[in-house]
N, C-alpha and C. Protein backbone atom coordinates (compact mmCIF):
# COMPACT_ATOMS: atom_id res chain seq x y z
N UNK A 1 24.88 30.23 33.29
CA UNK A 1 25.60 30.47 32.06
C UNK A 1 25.35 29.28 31.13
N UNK A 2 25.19 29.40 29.74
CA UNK A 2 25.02 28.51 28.73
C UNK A 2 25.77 28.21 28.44
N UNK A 3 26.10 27.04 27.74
CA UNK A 3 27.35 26.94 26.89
C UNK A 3 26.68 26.52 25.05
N UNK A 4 27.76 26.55 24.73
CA UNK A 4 27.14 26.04 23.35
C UNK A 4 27.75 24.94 22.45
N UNK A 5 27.66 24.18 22.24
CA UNK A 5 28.05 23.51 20.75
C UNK A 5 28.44 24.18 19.85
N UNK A 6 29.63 24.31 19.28
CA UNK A 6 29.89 24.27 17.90
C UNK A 6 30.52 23.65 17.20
N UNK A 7 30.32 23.17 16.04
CA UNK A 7 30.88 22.29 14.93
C UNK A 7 30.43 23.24 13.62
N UNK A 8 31.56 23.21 13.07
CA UNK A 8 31.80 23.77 12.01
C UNK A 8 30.84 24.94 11.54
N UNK A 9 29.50 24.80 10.91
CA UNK A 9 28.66 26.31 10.73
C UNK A 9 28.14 26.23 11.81
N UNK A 10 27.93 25.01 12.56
CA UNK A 10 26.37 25.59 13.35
C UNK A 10 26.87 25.21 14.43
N UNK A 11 26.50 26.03 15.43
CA UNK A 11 26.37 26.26 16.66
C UNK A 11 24.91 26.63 17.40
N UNK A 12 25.08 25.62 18.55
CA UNK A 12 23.51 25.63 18.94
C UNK A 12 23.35 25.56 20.32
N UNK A 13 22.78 26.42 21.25
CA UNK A 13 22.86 27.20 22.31
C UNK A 13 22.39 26.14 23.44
N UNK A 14 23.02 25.35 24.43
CA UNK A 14 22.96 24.21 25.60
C UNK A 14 22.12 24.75 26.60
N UNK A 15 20.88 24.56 26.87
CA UNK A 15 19.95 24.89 27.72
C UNK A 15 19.80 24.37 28.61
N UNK A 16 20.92 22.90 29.26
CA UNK A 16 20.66 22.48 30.19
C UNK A 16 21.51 23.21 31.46
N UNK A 17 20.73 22.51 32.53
CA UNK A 17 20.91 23.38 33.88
C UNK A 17 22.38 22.34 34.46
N UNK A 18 23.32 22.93 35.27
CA UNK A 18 24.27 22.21 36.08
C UNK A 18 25.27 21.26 35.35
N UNK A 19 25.97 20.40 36.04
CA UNK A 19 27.36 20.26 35.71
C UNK A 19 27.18 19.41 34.41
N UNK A 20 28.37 19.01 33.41
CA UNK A 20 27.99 18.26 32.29
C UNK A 20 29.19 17.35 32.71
N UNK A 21 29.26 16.10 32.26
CA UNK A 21 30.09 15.03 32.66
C UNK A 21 30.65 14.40 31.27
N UNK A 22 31.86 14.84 30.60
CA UNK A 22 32.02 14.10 29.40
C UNK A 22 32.37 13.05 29.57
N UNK A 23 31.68 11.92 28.76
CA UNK A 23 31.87 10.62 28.61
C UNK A 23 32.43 9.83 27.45
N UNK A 24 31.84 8.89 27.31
CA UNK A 24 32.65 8.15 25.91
C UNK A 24 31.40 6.77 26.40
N UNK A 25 30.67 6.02 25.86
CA UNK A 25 29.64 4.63 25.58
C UNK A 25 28.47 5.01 24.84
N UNK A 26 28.06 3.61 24.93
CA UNK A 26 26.92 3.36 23.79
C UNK A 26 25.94 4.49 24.43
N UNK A 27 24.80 4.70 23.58
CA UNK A 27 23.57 5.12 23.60
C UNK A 27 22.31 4.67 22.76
N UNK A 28 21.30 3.95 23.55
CA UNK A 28 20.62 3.23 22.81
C UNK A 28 19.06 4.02 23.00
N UNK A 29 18.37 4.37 21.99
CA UNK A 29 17.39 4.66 21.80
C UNK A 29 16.00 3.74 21.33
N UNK A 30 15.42 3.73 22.27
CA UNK A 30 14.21 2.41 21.90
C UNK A 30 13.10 2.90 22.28
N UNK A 31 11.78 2.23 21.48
CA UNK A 31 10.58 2.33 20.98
C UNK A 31 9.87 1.33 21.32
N UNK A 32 8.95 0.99 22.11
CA UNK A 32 8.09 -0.39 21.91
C UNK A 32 9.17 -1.24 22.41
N UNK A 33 10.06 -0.87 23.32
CA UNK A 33 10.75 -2.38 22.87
C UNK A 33 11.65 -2.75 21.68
N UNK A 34 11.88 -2.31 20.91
CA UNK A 34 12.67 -2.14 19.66
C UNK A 34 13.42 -1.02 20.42
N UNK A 35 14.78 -1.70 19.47
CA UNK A 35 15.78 -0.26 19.06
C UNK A 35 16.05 0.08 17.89
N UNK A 36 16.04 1.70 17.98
CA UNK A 36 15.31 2.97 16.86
C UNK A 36 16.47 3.12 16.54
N UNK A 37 17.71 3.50 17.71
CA UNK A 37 18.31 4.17 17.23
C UNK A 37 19.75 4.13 18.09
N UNK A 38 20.86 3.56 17.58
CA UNK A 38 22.25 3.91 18.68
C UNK A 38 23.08 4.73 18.17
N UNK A 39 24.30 5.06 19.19
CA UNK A 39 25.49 5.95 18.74
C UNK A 39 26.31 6.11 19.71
N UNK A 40 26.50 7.13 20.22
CA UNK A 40 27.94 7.16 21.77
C UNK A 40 27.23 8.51 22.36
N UNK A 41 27.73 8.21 23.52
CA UNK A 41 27.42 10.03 24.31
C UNK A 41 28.22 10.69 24.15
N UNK A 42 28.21 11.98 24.50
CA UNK A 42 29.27 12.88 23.98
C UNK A 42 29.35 13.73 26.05
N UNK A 43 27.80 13.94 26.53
CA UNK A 43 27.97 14.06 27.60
C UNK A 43 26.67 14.22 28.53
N UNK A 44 26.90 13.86 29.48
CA UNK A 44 25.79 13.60 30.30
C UNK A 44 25.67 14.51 31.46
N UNK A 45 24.33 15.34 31.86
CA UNK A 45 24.05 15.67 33.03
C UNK A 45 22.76 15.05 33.86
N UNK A 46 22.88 15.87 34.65
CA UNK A 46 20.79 15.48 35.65
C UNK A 46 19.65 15.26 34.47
N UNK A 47 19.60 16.35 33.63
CA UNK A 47 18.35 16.74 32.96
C UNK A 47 18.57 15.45 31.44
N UNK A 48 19.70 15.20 31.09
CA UNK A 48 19.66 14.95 29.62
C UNK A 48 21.34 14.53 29.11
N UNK A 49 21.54 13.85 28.02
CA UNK A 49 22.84 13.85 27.39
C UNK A 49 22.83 14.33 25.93
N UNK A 50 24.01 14.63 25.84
CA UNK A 50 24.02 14.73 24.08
C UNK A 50 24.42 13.37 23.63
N UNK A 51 24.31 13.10 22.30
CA UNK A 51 24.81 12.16 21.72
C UNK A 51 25.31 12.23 20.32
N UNK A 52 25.73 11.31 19.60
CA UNK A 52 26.01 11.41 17.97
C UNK A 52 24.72 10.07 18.01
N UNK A 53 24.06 10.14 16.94
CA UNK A 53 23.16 9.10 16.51
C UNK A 53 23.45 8.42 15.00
N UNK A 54 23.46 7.39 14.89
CA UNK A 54 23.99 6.86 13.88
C UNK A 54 23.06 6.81 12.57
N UNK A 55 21.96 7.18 12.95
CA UNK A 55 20.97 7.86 12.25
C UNK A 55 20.06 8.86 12.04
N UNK A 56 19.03 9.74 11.42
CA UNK A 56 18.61 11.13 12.09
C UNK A 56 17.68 10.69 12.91
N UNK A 57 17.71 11.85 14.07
CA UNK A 57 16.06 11.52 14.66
C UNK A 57 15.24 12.95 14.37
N UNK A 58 14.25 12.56 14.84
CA UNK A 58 13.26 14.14 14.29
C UNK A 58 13.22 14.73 15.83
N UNK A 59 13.13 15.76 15.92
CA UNK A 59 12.98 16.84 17.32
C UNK A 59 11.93 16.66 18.14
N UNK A 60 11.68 16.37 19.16
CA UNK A 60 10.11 15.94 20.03
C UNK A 60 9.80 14.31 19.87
N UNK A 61 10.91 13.39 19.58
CA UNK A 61 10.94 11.93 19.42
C UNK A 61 10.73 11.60 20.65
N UNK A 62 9.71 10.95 21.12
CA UNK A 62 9.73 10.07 22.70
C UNK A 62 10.40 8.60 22.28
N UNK A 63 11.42 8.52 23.11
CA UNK A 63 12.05 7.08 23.32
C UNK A 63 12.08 6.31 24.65
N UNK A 64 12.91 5.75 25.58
CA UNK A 64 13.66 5.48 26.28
C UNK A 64 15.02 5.25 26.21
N UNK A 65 15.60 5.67 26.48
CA UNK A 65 17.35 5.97 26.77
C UNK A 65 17.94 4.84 27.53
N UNK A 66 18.82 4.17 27.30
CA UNK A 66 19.41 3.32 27.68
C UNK A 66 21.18 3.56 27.29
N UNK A 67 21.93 3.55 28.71
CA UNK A 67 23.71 4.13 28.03
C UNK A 67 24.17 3.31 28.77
N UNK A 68 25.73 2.95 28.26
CA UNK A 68 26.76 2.13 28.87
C UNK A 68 27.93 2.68 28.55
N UNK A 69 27.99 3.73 29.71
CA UNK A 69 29.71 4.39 29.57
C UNK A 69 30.56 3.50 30.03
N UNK A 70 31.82 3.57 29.08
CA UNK A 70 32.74 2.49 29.30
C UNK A 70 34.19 3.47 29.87
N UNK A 71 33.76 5.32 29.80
CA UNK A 71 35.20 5.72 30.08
C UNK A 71 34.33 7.11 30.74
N UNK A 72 34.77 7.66 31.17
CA UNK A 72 35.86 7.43 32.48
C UNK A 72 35.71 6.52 33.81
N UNK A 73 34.54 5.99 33.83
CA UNK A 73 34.17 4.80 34.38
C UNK A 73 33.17 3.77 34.02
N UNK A 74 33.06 2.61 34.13
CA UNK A 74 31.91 2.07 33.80
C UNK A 74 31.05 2.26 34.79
N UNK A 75 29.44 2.81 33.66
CA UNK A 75 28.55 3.15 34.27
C UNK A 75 27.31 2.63 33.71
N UNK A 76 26.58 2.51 34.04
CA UNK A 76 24.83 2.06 33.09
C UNK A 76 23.89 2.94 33.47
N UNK A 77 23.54 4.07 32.91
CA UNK A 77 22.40 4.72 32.45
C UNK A 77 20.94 4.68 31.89
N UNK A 78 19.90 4.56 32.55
CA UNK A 78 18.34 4.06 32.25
C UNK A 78 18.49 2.73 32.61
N UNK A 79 17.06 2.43 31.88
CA UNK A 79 16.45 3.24 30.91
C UNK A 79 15.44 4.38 31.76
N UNK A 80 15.80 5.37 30.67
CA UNK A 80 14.93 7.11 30.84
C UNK A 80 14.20 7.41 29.73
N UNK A 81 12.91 7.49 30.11
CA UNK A 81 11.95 8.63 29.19
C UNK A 81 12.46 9.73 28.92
N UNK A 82 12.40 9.72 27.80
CA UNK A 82 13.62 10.95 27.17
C UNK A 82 12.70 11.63 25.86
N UNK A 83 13.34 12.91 24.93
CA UNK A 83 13.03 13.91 24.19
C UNK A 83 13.60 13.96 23.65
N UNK A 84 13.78 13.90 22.24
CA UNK A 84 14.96 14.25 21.13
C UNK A 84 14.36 16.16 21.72
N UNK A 85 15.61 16.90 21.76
CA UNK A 85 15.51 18.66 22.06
C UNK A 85 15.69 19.12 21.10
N UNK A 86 17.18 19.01 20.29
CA UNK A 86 18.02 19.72 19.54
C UNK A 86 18.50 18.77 18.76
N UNK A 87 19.10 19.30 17.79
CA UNK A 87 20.37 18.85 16.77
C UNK A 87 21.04 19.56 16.58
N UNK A 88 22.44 18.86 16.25
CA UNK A 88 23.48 19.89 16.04
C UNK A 88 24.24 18.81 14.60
N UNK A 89 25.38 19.49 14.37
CA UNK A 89 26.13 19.00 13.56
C UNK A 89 26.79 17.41 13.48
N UNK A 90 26.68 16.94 12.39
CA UNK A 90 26.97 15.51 12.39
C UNK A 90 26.45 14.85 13.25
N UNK A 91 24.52 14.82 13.32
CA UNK A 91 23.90 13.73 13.60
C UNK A 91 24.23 13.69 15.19
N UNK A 92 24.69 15.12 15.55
CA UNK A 92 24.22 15.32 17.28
C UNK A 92 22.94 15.26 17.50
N UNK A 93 22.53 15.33 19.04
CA UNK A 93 21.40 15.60 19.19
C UNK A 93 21.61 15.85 20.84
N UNK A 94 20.82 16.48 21.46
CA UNK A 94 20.23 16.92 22.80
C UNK A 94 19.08 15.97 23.21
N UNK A 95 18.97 15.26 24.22
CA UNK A 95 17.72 14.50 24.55
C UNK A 95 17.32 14.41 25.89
N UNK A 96 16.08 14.73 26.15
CA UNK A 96 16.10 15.27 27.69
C UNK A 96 15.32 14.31 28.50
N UNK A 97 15.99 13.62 29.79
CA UNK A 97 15.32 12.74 30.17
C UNK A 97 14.03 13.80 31.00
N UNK A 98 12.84 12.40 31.00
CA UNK A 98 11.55 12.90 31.32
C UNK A 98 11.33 12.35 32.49
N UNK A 99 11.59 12.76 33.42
CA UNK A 99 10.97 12.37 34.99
C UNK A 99 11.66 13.02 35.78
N UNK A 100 10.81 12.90 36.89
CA UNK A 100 10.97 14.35 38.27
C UNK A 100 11.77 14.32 38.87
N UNK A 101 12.09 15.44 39.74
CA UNK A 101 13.04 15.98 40.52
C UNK A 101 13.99 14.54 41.67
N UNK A 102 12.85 14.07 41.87
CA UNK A 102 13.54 12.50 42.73
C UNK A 102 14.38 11.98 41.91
N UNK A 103 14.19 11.99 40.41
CA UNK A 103 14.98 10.50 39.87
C UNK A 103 15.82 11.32 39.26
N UNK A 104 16.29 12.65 39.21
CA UNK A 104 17.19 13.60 38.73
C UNK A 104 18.18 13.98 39.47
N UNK A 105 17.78 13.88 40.79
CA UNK A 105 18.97 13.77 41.92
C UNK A 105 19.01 12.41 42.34
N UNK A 106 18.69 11.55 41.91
CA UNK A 106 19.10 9.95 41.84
C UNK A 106 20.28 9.94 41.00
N UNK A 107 20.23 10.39 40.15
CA UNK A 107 20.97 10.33 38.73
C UNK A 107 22.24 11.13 39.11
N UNK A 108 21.70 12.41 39.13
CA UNK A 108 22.60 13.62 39.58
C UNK A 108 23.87 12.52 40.57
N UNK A 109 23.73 12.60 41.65
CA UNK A 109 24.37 11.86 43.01
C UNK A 109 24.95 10.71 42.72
N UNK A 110 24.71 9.57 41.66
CA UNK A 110 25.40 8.69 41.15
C UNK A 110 26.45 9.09 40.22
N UNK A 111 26.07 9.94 39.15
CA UNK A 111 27.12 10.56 38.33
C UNK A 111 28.11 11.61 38.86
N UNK A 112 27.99 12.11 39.71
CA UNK A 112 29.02 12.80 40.62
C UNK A 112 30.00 11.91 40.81
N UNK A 113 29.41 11.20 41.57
CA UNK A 113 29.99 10.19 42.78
C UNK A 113 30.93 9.19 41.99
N UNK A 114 30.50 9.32 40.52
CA UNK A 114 31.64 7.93 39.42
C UNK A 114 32.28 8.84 38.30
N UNK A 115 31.83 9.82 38.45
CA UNK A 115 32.55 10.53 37.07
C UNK A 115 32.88 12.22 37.60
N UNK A 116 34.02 12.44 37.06
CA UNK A 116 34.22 13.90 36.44
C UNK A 116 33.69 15.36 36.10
N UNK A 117 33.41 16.04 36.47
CA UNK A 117 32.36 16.94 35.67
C UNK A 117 33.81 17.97 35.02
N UNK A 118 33.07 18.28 33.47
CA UNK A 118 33.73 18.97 33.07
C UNK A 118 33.06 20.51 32.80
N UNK A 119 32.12 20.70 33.46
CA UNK A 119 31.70 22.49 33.26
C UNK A 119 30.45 22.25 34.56
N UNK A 120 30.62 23.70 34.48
CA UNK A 120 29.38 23.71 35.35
C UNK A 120 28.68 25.08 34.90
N UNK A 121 27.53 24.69 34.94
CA UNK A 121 26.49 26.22 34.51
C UNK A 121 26.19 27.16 35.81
């Protein structure tokens, strides 16, 4: 089952697979070594998080992902080869980390194990 985003007109259809974990910390988006781009998560699974970005990004952006949830537990996230996917309203975005099934149930099994899940597909 999908779920979707909506904010105000637009609504935009969540293609990721399994549980989503709402959070609250930074999200840092970097390039070369530089950072492109920060903002907060909104929520995190295996495949990817959403975020608000404090600036636009364009769709098919390769970064690395770097997060520091501060609620509902402290956690540190990446850095992950990641995908700008989607956008949604007010400078959301969908970003999908890029690497295999090992480091997705690495991920998966840590975020269980410290946080909450609030849906499951």
């Amino acid at each position: 089952m999908s779920s979707y985003y909506s904010n105000s007109a637009l609504a935009v259809r969540d293609e990721r697979d399994g549980e989503r974990f709402k959070v609250f910390g930074r999200a840092e988006l970097v390039r070369d070594g530089t950072l492109f781009a920060s903002g907060s998560m909104i929520d995190l699974s295996k495949g990817g998080a959403a975020i608000r970005a404090y600036n636009p990004l364009q769709i098919g952006s390769k970064f690395l992902f770097c997060g520091d949830i501060t609620t509902p537990a402290p956690l540190k996230v990446g850095p992950f080869p990641c995908t700008v996917t989607r956008a949604f309203a007010n400078y959301g975005y969908a970003v999908r980390f890029d690497f295999d099934y090992r480091q997705s149930k690495i991920l998966y099994d840590t975020i269980q194990k410290r946080l909450v899940s609030t849906e499951k597909s």
